[in-house]
PDB file of N, CA and C in Angstrom:
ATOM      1  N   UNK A   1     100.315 115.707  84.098  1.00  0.00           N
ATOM      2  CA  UNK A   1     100.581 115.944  82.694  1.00  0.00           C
ATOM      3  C   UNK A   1     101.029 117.391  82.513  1.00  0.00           C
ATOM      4  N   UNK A   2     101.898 117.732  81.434  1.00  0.00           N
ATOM      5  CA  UNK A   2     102.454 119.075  81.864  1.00  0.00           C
ATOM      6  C   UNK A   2     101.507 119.944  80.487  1.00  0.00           C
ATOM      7  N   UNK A   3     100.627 119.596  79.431  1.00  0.00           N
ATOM      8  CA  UNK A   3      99.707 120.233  79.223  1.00  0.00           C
ATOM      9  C   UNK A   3     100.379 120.041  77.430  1.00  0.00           C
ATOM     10  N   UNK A   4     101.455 120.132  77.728  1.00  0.00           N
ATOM     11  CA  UNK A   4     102.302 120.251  76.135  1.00  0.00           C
ATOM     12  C   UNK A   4     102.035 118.958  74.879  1.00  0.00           C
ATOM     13  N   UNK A   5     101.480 119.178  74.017  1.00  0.00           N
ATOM     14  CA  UNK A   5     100.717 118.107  72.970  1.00  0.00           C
ATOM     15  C   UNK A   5     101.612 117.616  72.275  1.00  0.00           C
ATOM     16  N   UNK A   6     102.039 116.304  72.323  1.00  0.00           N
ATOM     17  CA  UNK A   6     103.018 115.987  70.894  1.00  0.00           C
ATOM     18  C   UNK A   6     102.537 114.601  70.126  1.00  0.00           C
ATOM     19  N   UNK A   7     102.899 114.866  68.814  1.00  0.00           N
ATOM     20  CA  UNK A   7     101.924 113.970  68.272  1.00  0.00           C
ATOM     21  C   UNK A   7     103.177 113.046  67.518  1.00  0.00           C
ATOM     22  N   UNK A   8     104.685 112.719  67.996  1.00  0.00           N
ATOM     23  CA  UNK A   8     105.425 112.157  67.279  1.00  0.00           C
ATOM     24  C   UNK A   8     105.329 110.535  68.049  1.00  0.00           C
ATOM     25  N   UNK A   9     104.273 110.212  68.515  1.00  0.00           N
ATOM     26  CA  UNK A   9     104.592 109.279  69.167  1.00  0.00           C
ATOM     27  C   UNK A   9     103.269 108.370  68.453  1.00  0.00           C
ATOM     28  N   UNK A  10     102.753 107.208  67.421  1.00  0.00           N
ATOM     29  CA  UNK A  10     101.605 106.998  67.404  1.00  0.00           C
ATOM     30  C   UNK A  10     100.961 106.203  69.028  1.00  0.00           C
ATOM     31  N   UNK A  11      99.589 106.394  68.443  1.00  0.00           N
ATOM     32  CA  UNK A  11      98.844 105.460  69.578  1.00  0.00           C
ATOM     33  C   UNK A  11      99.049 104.329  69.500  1.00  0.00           C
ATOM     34  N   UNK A  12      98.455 103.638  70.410  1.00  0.00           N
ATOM     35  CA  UNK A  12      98.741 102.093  70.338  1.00  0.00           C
ATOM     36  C   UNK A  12      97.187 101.342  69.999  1.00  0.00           C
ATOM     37  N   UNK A  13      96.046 102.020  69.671  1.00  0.00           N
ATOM     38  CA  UNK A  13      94.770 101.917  69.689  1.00  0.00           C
ATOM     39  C   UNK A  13      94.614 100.934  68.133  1.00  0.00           C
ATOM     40  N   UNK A  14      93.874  99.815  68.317  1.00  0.00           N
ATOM     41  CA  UNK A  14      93.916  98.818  67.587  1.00  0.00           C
ATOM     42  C   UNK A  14      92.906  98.820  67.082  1.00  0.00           C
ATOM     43  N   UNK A  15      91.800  99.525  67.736  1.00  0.00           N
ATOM     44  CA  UNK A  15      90.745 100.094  67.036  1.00  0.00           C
ATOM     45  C   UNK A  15      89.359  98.682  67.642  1.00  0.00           C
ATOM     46  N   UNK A  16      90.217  98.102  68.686  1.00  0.00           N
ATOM     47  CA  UNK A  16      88.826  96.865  69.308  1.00  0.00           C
ATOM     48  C   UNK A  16      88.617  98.038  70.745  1.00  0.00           C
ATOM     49  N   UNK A  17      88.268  98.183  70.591  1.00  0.00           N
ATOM     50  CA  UNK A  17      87.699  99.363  71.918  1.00  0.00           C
ATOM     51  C   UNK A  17      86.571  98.922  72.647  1.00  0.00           C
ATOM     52  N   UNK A  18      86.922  97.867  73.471  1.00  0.00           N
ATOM     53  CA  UNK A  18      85.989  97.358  74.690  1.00  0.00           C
ATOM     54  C   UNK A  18      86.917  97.235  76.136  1.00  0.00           C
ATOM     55  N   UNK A  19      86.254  97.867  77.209  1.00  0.00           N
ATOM     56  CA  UNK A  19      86.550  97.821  78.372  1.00  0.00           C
ATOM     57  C   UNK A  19      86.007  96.662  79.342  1.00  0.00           C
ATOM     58  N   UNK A  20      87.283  96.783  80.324  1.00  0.00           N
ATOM     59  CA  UNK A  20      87.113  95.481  81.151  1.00  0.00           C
ATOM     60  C   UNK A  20      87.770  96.366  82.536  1.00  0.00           C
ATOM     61  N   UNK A  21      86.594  96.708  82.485  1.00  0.00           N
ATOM     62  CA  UNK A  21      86.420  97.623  83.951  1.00  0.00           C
ATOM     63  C   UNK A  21      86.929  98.965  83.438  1.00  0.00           C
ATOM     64  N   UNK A  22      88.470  99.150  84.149  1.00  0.00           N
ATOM     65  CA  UNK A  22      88.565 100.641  83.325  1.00  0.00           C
ATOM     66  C   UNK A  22      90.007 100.571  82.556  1.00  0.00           C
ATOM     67  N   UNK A  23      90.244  99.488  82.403  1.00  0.00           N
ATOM     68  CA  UNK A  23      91.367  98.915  80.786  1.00  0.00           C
ATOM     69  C   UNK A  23      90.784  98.879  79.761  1.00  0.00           C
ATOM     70  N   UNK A  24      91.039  99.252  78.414  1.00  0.00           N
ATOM     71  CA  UNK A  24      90.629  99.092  77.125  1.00  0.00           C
ATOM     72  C   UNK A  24      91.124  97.575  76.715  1.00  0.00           C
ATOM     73  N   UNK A  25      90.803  96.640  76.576  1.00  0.00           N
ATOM     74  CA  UNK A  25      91.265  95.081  75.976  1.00  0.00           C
ATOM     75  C   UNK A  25      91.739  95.241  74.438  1.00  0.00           C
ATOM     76  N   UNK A  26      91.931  96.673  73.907  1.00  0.00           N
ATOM     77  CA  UNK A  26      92.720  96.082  72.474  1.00  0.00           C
ATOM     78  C   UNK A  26      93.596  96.969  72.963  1.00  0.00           C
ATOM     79  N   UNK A  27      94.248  98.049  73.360  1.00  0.00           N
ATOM     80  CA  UNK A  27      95.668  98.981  73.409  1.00  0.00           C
ATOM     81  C   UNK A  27      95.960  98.432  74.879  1.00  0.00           C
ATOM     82  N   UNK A  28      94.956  98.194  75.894  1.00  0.00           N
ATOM     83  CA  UNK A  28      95.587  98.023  77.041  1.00  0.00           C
ATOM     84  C   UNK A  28      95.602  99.244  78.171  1.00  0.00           C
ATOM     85  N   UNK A  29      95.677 100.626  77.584  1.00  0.00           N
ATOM     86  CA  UNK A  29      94.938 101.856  78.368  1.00  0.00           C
ATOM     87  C   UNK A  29      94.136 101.933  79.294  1.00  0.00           C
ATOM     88  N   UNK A  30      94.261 102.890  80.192  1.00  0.00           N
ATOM     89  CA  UNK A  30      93.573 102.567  81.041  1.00  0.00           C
ATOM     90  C   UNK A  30      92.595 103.991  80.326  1.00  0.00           C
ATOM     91  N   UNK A  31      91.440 103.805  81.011  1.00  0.00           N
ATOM     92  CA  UNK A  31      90.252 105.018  80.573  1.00  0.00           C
ATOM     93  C   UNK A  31      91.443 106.567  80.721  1.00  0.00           C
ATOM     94  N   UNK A  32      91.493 106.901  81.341  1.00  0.00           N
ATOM     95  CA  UNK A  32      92.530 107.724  82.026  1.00  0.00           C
ATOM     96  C   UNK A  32      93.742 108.498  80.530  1.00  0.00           C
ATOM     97  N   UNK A  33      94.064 107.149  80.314  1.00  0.00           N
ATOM     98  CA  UNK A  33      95.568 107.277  79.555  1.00  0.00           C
ATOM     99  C   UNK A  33      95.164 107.418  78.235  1.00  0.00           C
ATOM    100  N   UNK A  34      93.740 106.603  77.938  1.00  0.00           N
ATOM    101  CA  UNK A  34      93.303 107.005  76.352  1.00  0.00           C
ATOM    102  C   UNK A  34      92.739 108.457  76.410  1.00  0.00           C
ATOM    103  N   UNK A  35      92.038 109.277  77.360  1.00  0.00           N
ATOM    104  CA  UNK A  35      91.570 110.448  77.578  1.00  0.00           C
ATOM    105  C   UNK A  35      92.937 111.402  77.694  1.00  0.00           C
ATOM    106  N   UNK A  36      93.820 111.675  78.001  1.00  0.00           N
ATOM    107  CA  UNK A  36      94.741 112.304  78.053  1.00  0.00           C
ATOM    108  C   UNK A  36      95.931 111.861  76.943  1.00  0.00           C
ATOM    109  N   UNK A  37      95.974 110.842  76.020  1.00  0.00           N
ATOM    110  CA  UNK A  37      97.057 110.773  75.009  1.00  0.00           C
ATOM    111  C   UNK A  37      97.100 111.674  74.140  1.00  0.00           C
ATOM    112  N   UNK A  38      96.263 112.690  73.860  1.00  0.00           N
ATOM    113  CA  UNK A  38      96.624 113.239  72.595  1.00  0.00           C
ATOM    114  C   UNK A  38      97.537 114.607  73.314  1.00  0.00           C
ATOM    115  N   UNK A  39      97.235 114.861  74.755  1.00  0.00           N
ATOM    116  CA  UNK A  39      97.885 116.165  74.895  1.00  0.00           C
ATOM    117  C   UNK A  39      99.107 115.973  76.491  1.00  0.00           C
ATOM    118  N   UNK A  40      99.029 114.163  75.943  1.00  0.00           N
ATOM    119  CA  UNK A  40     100.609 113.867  76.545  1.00  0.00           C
ATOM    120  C   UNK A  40     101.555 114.148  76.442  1.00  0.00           C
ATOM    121  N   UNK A  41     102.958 113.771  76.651  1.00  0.00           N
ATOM    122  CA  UNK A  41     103.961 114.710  76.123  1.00  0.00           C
ATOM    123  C   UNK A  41     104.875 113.144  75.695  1.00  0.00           C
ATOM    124  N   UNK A  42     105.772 113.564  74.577  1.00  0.00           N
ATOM    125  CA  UNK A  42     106.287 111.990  74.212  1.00  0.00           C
ATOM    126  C   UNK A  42     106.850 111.036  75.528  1.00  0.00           C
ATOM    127  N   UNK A  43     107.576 112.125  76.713  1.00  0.00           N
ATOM    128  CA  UNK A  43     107.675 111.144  78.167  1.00  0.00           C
ATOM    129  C   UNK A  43     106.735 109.939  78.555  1.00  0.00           C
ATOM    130  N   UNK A  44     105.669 111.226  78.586  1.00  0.00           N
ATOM    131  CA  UNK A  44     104.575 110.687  79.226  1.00  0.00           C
ATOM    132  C   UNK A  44     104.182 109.171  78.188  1.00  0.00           C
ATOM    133  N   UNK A  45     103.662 109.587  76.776  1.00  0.00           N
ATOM    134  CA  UNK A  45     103.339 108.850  75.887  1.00  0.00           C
ATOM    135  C   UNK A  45     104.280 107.045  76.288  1.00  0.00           C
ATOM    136  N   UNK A  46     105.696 107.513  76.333  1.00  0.00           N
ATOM    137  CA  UNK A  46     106.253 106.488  76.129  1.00  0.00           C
ATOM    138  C   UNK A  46     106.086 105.299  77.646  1.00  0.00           C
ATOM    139  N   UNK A  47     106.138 106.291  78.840  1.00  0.00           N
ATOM    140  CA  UNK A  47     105.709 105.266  79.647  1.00  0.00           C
ATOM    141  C   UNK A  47     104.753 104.883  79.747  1.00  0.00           C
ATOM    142  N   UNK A  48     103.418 104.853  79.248  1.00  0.00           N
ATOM    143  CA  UNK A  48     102.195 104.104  79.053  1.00  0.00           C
ATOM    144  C   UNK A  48     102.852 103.230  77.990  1.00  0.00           C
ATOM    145  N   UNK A  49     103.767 103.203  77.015  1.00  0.00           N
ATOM    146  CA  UNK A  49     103.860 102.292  76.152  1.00  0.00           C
ATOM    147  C   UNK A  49     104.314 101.033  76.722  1.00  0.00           C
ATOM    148  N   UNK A  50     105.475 101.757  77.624  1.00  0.00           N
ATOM    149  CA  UNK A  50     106.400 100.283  78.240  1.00  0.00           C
ATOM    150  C   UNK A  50     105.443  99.987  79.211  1.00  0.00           C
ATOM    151  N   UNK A  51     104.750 100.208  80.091  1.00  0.00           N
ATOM    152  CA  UNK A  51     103.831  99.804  80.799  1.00  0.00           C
ATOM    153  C   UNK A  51     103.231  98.978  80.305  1.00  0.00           C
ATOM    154  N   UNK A  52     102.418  98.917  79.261  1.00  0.00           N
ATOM    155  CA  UNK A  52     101.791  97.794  78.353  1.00  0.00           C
ATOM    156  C   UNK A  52     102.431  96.524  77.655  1.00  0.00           C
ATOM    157  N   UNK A  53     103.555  96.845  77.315  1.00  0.00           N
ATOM    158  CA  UNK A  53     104.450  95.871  77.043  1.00  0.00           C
ATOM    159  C   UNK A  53     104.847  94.918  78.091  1.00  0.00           C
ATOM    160  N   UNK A  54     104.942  95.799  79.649  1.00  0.00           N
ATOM    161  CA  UNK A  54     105.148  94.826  80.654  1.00  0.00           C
ATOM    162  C   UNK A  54     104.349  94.105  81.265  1.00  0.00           C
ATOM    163  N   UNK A  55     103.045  95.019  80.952  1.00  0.00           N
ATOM    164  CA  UNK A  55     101.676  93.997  81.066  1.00  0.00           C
ATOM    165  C   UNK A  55     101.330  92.973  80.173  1.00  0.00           C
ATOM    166  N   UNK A  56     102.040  92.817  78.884  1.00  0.00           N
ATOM    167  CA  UNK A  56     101.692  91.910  78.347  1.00  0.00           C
ATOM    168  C   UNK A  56     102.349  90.353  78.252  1.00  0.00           C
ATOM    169  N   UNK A  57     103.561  91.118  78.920  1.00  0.00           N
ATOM    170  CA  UNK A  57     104.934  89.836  79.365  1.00  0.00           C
ATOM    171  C   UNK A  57     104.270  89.001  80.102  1.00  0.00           C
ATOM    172  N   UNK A  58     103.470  90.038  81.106  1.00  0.00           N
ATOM    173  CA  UNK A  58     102.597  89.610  82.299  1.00  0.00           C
ATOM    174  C   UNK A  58     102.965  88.836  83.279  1.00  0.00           C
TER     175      UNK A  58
END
């Protein structure tokens, strides 16, 4: 992560916040990616987005 905070990107947090191991089951995050989103950078932000989307194609 390069440290730089941007906040033009919203979360994807649905606000059901239960884990299934170390995925969140309502955004799909991993523990990891919800701990570091706020001082992601929109790059970063956006490939956790498409990541989830492709997990959900599944």
């Amino acid at each position: 992560m390069n440290g730089l905070a941007s906040e033009n990107l919203e979360s994807p947090c649905i606000g059901v916040c239960a884990l299934d191991g170390l995925t969140c089951l309502g955004c799909g995050r991993s523990v990891d990616e919800i701990e570091s989103w706020a001082r992601a950078s929109d790059a970063e932000k956006t490939a956790i987005l498409e990541r989830i989307k492709m997990d959900l194609k599944g």
